[in-house]
Protein backbone atom coordinates (compact mmCIF):
# COMPACT_ATOMS: atom_id res chain seq x y z
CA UNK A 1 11.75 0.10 -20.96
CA UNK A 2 12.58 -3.23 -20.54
CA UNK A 3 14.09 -3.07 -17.26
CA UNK A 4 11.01 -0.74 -15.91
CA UNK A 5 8.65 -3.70 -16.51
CA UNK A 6 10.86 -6.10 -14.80
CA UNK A 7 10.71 -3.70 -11.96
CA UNK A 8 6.94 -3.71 -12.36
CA UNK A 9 7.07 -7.06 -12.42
CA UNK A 10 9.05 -7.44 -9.39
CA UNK A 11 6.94 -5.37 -7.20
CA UNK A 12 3.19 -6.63 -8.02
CA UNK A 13 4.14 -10.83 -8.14
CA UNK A 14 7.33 -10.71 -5.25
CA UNK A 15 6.80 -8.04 -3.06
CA UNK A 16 2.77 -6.77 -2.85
CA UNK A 17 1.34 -9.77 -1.51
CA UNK A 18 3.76 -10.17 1.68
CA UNK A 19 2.91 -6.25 1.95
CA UNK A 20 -1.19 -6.72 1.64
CA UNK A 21 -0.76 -9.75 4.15
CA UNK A 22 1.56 -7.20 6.44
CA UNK A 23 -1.41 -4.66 6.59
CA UNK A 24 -3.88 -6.72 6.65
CA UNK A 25 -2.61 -8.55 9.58
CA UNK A 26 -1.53 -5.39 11.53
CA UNK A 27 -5.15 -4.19 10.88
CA UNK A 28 -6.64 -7.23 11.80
CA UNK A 29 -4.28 -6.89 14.94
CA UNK A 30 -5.67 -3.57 15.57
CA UNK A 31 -9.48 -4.73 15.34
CA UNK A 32 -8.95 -7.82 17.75
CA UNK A 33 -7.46 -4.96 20.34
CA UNK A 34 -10.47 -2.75 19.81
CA UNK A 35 -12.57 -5.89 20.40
CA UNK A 36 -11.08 -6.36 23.54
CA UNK A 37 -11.20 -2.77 24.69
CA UNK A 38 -15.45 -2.53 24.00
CA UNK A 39 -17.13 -2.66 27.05
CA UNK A 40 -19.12 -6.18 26.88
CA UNK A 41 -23.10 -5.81 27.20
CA UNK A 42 -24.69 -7.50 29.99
CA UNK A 43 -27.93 -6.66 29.70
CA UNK A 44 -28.10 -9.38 26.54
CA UNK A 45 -29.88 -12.28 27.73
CA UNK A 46 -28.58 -15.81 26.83
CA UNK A 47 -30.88 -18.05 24.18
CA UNK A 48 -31.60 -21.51 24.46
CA UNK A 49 -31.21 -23.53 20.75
CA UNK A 50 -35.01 -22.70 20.72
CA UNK A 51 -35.02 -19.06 21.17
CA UNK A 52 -31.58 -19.26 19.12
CA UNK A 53 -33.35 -20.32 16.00
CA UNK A 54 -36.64 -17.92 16.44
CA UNK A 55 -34.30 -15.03 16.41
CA UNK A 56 -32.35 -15.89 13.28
CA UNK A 57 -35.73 -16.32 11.68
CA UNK A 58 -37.14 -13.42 12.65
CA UNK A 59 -34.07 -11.02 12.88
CA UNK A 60 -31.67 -12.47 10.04
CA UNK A 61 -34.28 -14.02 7.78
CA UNK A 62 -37.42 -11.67 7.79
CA UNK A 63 -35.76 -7.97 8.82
CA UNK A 64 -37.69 -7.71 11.98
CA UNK A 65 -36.00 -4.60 13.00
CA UNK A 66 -36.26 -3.04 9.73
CA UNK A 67 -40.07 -4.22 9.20
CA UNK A 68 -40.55 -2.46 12.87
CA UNK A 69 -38.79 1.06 11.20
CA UNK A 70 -40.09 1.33 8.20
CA UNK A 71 -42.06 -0.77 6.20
CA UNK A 72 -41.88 0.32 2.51
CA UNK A 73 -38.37 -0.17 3.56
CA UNK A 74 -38.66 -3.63 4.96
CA UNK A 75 -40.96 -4.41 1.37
CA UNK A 76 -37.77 -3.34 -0.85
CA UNK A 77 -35.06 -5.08 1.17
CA UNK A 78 -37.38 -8.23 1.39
CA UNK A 79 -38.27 -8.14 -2.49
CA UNK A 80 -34.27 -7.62 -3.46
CA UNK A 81 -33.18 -10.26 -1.28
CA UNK A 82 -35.65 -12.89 -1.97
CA UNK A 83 -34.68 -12.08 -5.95
């Protein structure tokens, strides 16, 4: 029994984290190529620092899409993520 938990031993301290940081960076690989593959949008206009901030505000901070969806939605979300 001794031996098996040496063996244990051996593969979740030595050899699990070089094979997690293989597959992570093989998927990450993947992703990156996928990135480059999406065709880019050019219909997304450019924002001055201005414009920059009002949409972070509005988007990221206060759910503006969701608020325009559904708005006993946008309430929940809103409540949970101010708590």
């Amino acid at each position: 029994m001794n031996g098996f938990l040496a063996s244990l031993y051996t593969f979740f301290v030595e050899q699990l984290p070089y094979l997690t940081i293989i597959i992570f960076t093989i998927g990450m690989l993947f992703r990156i190529q996928r990135w480059r593959n999406a065709s880019e949008d050019h219909h997304q206009p450019k924002l001055d620092f201005i414009e920059s901030i009002r949409y972070m505000i509005l988007d990221v901070i206060l759910f503006r899409n969701t608020f325009k969806r559904d708005k006993a939605t946008w309430l929940l979300v809103f409540a949970f993520h101010g708590s």
